[in-house]
C-alpha atoms as a PDB file:
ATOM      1  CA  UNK A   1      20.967  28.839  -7.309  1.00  0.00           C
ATOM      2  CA  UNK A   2      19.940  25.677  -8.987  1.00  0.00           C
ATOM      3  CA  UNK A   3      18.100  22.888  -8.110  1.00  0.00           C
ATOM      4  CA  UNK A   4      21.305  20.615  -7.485  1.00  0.00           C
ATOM      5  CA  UNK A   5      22.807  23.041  -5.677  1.00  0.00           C
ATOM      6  CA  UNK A   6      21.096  22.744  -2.604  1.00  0.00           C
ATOM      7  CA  UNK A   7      22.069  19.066  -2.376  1.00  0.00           C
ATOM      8  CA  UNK A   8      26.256  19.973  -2.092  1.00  0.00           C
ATOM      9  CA  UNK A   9      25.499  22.325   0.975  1.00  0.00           C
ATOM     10  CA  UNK A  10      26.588  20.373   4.193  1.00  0.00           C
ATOM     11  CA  UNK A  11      25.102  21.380   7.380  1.00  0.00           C
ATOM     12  CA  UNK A  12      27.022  21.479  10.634  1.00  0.00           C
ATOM     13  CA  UNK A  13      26.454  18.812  13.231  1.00  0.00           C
ATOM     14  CA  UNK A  14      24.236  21.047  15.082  1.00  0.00           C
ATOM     15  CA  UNK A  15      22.539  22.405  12.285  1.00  0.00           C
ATOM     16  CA  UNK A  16      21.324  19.216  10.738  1.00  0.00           C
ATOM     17  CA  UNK A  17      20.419  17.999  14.876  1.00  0.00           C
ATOM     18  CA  UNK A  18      18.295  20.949  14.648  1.00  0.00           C
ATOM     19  CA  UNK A  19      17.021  20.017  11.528  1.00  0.00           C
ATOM     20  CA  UNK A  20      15.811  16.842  12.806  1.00  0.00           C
ATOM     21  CA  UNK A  21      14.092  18.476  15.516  1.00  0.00           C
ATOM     22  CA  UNK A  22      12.142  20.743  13.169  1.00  0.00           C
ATOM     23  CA  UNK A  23      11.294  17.748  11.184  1.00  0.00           C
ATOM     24  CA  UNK A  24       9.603  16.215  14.273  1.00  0.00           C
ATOM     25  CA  UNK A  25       7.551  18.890  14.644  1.00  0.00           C
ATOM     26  CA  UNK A  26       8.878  20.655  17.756  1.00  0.00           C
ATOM     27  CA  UNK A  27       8.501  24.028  19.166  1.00  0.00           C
ATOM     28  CA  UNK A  28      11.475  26.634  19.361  1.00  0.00           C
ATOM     29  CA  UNK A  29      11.560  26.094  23.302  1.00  0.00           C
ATOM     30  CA  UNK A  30      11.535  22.902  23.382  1.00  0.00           C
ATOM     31  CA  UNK A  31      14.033  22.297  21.092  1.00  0.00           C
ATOM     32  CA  UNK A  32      16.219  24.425  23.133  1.00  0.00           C
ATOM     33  CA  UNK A  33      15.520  22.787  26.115  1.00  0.00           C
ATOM     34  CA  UNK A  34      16.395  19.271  23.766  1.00  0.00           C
ATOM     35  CA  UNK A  35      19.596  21.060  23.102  1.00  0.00           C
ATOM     36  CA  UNK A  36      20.394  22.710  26.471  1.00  0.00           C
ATOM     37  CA  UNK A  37      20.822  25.977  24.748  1.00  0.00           C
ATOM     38  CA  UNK A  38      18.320  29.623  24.364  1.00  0.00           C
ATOM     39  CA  UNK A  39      15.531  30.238  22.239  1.00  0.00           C
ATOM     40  CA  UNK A  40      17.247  32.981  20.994  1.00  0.00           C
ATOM     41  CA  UNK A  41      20.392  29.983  19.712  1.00  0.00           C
ATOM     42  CA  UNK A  42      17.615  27.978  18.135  1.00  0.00           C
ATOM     43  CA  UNK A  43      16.524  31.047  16.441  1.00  0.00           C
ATOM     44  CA  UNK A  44      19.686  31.833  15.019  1.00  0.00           C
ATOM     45  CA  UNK A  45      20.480  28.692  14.099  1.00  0.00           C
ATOM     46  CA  UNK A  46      16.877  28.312  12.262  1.00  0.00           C
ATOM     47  CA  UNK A  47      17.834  31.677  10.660  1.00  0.00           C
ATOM     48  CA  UNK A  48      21.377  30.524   9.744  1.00  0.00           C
ATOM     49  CA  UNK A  49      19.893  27.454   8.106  1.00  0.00           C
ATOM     50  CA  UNK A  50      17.700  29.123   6.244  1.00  0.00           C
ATOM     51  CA  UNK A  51      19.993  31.511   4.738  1.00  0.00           C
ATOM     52  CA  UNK A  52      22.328  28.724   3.476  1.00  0.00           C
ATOM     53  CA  UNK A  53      19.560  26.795   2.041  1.00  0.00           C
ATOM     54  CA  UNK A  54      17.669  30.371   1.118  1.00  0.00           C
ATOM     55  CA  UNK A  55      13.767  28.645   2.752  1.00  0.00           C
ATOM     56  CA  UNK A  56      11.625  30.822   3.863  1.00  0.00           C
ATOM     57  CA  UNK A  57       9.751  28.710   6.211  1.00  0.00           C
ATOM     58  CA  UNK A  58      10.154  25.591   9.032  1.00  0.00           C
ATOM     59  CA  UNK A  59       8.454  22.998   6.534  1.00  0.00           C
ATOM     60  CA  UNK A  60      11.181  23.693   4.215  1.00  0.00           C
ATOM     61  CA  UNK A  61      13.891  22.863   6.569  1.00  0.00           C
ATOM     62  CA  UNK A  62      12.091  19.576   7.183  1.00  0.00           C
ATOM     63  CA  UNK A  63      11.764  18.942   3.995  1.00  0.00           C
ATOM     64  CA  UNK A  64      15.026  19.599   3.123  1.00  0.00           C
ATOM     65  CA  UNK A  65      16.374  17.133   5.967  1.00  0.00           C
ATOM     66  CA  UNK A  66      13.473  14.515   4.810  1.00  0.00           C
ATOM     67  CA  UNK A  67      15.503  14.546   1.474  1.00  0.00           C
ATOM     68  CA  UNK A  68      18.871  14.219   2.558  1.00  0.00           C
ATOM     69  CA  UNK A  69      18.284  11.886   4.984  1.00  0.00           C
ATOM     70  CA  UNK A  70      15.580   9.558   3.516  1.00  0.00           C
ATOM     71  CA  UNK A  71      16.920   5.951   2.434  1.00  0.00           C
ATOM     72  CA  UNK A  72      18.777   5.685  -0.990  1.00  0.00           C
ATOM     73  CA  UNK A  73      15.868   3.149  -2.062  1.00  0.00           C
ATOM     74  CA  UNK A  74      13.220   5.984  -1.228  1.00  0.00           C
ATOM     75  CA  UNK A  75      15.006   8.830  -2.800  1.00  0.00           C
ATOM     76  CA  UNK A  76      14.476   9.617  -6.396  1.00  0.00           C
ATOM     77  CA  UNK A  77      17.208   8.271  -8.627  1.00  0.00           C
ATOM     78  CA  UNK A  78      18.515  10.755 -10.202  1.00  0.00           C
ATOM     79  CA  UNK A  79      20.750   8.709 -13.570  1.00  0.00           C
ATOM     80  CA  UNK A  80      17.597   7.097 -14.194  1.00  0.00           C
ATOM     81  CA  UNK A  81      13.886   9.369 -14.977  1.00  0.00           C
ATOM     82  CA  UNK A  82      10.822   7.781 -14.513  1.00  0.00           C
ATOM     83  CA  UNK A  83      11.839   5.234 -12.203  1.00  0.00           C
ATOM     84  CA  UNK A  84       9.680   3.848  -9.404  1.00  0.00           C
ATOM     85  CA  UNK A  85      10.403   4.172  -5.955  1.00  0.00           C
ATOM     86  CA  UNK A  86      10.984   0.859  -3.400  1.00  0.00           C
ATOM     87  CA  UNK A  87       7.651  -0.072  -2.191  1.00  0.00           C
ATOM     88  CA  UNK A  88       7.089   1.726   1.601  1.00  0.00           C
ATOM     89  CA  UNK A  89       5.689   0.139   4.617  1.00  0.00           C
ATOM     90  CA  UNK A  90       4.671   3.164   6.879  1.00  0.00           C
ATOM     91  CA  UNK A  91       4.013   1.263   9.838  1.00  0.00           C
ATOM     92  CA  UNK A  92       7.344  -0.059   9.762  1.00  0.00           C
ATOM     93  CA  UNK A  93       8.853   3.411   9.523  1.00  0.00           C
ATOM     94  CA  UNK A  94       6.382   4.563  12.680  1.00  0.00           C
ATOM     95  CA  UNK A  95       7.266   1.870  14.541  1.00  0.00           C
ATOM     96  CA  UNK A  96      11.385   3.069  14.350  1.00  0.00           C
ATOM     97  CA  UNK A  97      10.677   6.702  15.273  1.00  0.00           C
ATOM     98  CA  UNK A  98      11.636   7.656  18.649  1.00  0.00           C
ATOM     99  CA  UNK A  99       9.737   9.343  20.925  1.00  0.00           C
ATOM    100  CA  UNK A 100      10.545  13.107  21.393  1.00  0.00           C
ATOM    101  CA  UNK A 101      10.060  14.891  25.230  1.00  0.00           C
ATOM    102  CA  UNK A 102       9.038  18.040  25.462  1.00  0.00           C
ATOM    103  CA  UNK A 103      10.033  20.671  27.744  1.00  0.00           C
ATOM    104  CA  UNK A 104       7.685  21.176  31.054  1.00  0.00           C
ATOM    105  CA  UNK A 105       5.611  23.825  31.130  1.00  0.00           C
END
């Protein structure tokens, strides 16, 4: 599979929800309890993912959804080589990140 290939693989709705939810970092159980659905769901749909994507770890699948859902002025243009990114203001991008409940213990 090449490189590009990875970027014309769509994932479901849920898929990329769950994506998201790996990308912030959150445990198996309470990303089911995000998702009103099992552990063993999330687990299948991690393993699902993935396959399609053929990771072999959780920080893949974040950085997978990083890439496809990162800013056209922050991605890396792809006509041009060499060219600089837009400058990034971190605090800015903080500052718009939601915060995520967890499930109680």
């Amino acid at each position: 599979m090449s490189p590009d290939s990875k970027d014309s693989i769509t994932p479901t709705p849920r898929e990329r929800e769950l994506m998201m939810l790996i990308a912030r970092g959150m445990q198996n159980k309470n990303i089911a309890y995000e998702l009103r659905i099992s552990e063993n769901t999330v687990r299948a749909h991690i393993g699902n993912i993935m396959r399609k994507y053929r990771l072999q770890n959780r920080t893949q699948i974040a950085i997978i959804y990083a890439l496809k859902t990162a800013p056209l002025s922050l991605r890396r243009d792809r006509t041009r080589s060499g060219a600089a990114p837009a400058s990034v203001k971190p605090a800015q991008a903080l500052a718009q990140t939601p915060r995520v409940t967890t499930a109680p213990e």
